[in-house]
Protein backbone atom coordinates (compact mmCIF):
# COMPACT_ATOMS: atom_id res chain seq x y z
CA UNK A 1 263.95 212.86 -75.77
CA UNK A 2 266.39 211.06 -72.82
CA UNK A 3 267.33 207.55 -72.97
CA UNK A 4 267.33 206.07 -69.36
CA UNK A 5 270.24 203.21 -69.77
CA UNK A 6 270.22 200.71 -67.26
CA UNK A 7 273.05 197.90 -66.91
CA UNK A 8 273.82 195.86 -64.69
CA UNK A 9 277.36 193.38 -64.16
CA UNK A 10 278.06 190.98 -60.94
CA UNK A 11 282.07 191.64 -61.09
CA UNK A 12 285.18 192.59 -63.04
CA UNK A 13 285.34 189.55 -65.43
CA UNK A 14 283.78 191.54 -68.25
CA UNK A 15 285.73 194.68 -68.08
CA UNK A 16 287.05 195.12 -71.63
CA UNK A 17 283.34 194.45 -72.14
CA UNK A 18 281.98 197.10 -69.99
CA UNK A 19 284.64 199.77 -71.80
CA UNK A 20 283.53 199.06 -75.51
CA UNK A 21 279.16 199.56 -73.78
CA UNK A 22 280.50 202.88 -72.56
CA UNK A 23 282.67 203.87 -75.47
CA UNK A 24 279.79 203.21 -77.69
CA UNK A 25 277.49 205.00 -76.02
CA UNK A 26 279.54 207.99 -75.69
CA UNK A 27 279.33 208.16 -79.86
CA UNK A 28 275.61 208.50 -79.51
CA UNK A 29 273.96 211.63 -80.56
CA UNK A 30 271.20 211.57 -77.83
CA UNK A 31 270.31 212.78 -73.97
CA UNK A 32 271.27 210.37 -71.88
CA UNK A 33 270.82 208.77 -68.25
CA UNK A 34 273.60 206.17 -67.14
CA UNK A 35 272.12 203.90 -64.13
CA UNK A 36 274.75 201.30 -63.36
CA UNK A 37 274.28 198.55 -60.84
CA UNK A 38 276.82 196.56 -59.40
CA UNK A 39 275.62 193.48 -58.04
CA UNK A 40 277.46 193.54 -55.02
CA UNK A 41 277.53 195.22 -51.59
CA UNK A 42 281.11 196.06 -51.83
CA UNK A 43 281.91 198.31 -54.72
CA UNK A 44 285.22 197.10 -55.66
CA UNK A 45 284.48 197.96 -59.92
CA UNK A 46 287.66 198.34 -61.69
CA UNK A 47 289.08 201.74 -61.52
CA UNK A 48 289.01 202.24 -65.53
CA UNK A 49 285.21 201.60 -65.37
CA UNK A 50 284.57 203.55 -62.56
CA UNK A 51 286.63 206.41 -64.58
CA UNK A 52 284.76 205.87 -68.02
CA UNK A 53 281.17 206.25 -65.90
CA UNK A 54 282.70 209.63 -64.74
CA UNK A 55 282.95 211.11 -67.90
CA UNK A 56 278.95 210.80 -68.63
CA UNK A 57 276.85 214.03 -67.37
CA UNK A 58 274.04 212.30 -65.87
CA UNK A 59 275.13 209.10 -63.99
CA UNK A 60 273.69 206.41 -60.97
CA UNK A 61 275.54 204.36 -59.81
CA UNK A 62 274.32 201.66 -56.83
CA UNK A 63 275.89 198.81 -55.49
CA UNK A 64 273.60 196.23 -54.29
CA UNK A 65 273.61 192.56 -53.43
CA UNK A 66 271.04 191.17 -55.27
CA UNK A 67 270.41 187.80 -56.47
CA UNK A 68 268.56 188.12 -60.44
CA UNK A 69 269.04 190.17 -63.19
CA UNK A 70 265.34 190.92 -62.63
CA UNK A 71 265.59 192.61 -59.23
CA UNK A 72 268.89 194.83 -60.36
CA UNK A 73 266.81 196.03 -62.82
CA UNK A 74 264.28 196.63 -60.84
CA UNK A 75 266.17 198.49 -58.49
CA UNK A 76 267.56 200.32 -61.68
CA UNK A 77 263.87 201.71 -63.12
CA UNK A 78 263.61 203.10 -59.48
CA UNK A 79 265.97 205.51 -60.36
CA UNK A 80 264.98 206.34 -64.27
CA UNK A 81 264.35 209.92 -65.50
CA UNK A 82 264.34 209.75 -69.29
CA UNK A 83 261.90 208.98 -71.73
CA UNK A 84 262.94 206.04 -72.97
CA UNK A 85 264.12 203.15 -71.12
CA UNK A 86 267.36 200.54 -72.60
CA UNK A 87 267.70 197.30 -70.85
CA UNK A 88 271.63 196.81 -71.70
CA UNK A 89 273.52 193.63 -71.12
CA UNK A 90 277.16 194.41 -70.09
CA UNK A 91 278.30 192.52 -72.98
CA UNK A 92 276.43 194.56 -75.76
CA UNK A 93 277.19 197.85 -77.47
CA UNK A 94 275.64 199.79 -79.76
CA UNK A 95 276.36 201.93 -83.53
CA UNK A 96 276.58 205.68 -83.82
CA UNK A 97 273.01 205.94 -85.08
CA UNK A 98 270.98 203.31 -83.52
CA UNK A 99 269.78 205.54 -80.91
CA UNK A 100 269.38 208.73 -82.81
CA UNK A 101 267.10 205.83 -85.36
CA UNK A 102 264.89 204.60 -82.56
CA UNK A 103 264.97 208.37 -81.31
CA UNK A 104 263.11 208.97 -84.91
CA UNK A 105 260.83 205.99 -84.87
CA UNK A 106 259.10 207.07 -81.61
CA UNK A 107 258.69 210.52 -82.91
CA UNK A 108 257.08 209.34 -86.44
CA UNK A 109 255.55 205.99 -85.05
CA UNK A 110 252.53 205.60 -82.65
CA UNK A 111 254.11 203.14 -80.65
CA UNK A 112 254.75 202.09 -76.88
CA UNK A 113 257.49 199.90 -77.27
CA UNK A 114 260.54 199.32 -80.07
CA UNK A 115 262.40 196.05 -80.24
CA UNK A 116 265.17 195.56 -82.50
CA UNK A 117 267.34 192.80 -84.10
CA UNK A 118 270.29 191.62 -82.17
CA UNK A 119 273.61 191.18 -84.30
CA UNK A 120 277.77 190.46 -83.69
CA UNK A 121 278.96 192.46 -86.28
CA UNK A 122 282.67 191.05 -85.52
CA UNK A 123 281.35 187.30 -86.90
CA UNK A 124 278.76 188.72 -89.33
CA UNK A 125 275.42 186.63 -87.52
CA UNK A 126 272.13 187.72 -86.21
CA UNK A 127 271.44 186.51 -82.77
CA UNK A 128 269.06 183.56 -82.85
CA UNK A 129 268.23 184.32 -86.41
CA UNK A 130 266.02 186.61 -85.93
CA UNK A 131 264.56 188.53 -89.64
CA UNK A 132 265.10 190.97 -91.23
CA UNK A 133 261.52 192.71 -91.29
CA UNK A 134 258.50 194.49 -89.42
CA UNK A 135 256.42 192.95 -87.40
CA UNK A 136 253.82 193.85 -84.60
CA UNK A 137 253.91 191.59 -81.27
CA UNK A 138 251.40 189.57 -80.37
CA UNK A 139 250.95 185.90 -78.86
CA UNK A 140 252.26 184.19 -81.62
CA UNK A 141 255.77 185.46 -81.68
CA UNK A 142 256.28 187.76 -78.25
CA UNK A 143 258.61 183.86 -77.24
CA UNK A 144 260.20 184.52 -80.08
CA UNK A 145 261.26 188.37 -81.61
CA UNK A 146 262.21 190.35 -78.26
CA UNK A 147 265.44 190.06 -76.43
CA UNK A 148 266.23 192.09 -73.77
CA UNK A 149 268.79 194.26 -75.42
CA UNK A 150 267.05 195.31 -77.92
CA UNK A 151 264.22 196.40 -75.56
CA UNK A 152 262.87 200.44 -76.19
CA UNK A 153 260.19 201.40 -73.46
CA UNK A 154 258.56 204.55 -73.19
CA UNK A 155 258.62 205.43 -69.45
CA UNK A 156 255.04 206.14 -69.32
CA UNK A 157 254.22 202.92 -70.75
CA UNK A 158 255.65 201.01 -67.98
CA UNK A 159 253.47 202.66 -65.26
CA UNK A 160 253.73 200.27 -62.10
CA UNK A 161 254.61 196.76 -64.34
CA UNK A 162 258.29 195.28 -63.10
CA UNK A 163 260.41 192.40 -63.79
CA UNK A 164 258.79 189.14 -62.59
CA UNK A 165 261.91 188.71 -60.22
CA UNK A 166 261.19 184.86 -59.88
CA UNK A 167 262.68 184.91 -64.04
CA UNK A 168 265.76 185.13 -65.50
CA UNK A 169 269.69 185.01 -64.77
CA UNK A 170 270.62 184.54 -61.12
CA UNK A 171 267.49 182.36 -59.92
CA UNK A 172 266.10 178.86 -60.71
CA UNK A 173 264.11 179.99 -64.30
CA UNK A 174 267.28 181.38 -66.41
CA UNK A 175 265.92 182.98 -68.77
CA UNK A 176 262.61 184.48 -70.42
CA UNK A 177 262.58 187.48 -67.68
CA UNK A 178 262.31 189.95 -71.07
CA UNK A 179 259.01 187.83 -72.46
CA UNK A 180 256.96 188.18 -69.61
CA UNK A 181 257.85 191.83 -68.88
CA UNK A 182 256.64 192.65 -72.73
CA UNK A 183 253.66 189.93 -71.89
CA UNK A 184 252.53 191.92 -68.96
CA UNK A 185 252.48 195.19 -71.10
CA UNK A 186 251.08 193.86 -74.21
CA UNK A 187 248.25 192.47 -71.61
CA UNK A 188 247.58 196.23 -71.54
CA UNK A 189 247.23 196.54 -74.88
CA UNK A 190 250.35 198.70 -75.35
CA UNK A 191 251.57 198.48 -78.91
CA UNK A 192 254.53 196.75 -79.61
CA UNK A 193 256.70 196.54 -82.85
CA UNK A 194 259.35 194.73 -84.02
CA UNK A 195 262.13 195.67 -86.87
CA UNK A 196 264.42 193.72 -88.02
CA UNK A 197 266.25 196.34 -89.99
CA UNK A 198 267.64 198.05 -86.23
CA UNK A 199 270.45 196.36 -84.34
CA UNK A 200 271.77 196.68 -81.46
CA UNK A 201 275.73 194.66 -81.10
CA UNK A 202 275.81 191.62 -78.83
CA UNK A 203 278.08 188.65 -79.08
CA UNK A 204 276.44 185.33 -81.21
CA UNK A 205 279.43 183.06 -81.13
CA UNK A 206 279.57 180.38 -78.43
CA UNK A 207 280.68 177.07 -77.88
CA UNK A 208 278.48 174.45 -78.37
CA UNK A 209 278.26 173.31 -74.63
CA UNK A 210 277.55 176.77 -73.82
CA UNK A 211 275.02 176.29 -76.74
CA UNK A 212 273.87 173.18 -74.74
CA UNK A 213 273.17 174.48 -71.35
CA UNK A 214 271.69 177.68 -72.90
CA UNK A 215 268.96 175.38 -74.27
CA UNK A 216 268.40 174.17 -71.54
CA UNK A 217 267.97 177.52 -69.86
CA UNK A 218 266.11 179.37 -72.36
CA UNK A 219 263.80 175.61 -72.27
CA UNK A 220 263.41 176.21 -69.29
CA UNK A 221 262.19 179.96 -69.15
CA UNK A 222 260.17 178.83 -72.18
CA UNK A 223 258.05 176.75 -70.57
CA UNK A 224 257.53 178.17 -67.34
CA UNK A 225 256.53 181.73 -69.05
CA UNK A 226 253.83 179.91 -71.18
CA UNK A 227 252.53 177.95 -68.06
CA UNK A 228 252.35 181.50 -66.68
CA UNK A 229 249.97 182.94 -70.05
CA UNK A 230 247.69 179.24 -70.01
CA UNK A 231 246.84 180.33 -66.22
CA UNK A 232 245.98 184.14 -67.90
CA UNK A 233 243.60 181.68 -70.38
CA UNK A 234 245.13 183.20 -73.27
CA UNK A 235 244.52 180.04 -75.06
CA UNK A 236 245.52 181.52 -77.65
CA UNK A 237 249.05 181.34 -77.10
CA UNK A 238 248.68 177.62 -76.59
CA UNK A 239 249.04 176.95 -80.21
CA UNK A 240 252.71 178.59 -80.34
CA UNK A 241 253.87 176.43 -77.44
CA UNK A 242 252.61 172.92 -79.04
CA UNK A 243 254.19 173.81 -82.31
CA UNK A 244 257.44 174.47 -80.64
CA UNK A 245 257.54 171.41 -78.51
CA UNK A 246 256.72 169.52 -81.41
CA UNK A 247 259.35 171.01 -83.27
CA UNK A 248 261.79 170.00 -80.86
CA UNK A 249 261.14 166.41 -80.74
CA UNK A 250 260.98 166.53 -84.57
CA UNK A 251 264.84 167.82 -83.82
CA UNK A 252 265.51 165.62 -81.80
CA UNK A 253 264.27 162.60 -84.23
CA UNK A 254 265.81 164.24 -87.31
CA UNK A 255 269.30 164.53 -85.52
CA UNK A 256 269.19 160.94 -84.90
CA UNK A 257 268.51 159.61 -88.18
CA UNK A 258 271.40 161.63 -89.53
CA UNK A 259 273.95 160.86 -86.50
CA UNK A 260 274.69 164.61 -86.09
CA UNK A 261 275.82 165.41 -82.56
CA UNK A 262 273.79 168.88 -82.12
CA UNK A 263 270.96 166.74 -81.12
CA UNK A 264 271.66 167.02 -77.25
CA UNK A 265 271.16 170.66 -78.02
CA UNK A 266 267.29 169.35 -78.93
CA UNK A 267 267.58 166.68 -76.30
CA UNK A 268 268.13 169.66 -73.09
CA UNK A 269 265.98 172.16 -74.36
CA UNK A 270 263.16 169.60 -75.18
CA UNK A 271 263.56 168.73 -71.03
CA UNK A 272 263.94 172.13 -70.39
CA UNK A 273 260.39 173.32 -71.61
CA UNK A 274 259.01 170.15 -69.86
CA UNK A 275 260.82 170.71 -66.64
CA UNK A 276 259.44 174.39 -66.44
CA UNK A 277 256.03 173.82 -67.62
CA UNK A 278 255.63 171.66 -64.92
CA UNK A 279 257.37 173.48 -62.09
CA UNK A 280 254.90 172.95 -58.95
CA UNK A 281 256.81 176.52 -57.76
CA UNK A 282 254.82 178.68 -60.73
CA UNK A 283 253.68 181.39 -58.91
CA UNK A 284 253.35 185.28 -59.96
């Protein structure tokens, strides 16, 4: 079995970054396919990088100007050849075994897809909280388990679904791109797990006005992907999305009442759902 990586970065800020992905993933005890793109139609990638790819047997690398995370990686399943496709952030890494684990679970599991917990194992903290258990995907909690790096597709399971490229980092819905991508498949009944008890290493410690505008964002992407399901009239669903915008105004009251200044993080992502539900531009 070949793991098809595919990462994508939009310049050298996040170099030291990019070195710990690739050192990790040169611990791994699997097959696997590198497919880098640069987001830029000028390869100027720093030299180390560029030297670090070299040293990997099976390698793409494309530069592109492109203007989402969506359409890079896009671009980047055009190119994949292994049976099992990673959608890697180029801030994340990964352990010695988690590859070799989710190797195993494919092999013992009937399954399409494998996500996994997300955890910073420098600061000790899951990534949105996410638990520590099993659990299959469905409409109740597809919003809230997957993230993007701790994606596992089969290849076949994919067939001809892509990235909505209208979603996610680099256009005017900033986040969510990963939801709708799993929505689309688990529309085709493809069987999706969830275990907690995998992770894969991304950074959870951030400021809180990057903690701000991230609600905002992810607000956002919330509400425009569930505008998206209503118009599928998985109904369904509905009752997910009402529980979490009533959870945020109960936030929002409940930071109040106790004067604690987190609740503009309630405040912007209680807009942000609004402000993408609402978006006249939905459109598939």
């Amino acid at each position: 079995m070949k793991f098809s990586i595919i990462f994508t970065t939009i310049d050298n800020t996040r170099k030291k970054e990019i070195l710990r992905l690739l050192d990790s993933l040169k611990k791994v005890n699997v097959k696997l396919q590198i497919i880098f793109i640069y987001q830029k139609n000028k390869f100027n990638i720093d030299k180390m990088i560029l030297s670090k790819l070299s040293t990997f047997s099976e390698i793409i690398k494309k530069e592109i100007c492109v203007t989402s995370l969506s359409n890079a990686r896009n671009i980047g399943l055009n190119y994949v050849t292994g049976d099992i496709i990673v959608f890697s952030d180029d801030d994340c890494w990964y352990n010695e075994t988690i590859l070799s684990d989710v190797e195993k679970y494919f092999f013992t599991s009937n399954i399409d897809i494998l996500c996994t917990n997300v955890y910073d194992p420098i600061i000790n903290k899951y990534y949105g909280n996410r638990p520590i258990d099993i659990k299959e995907i469905n409409l109740f909690n597809i919003c809230k388990l997957p993230i993007s790096v701790g994606i596992f597709v089969k290849k076949e399971t994919i067939d001809k679904i892509r990235f909505n490229e209208n979603i996610g980092a680099g256009t005017n819905i900033g986040s969510g791109e990963e939801t709708f991508f799993l929505y689309e498949l688990f529309k085709k009944n493809k069987k999706i797990i969830y275990d907690g008890n995998l992770n894969v290493y991304h950074p959870a410690n951030y400021s809180d006005n990057y903690n701000i505008d991230k609600a905002y964002l992810y607000g956002i992407g919330f509400g425009y992907i569930n505008a998206l399901i209503l118009k599928d009239k998985n109904f369904k669903h509905m009752f997910y999305f009402i529980y979490i915008v009533f959870r945020s105004m109960l936030g929002i009251f409940i930071k109040l009442l106790t004067f604690n200044k987190n609740y503009n993080i309630y405040v912007k992502r209680f807009k942000g759902i609004i402000k993408g539900f609402f978006n006249e531009n939905i459109s598939r």
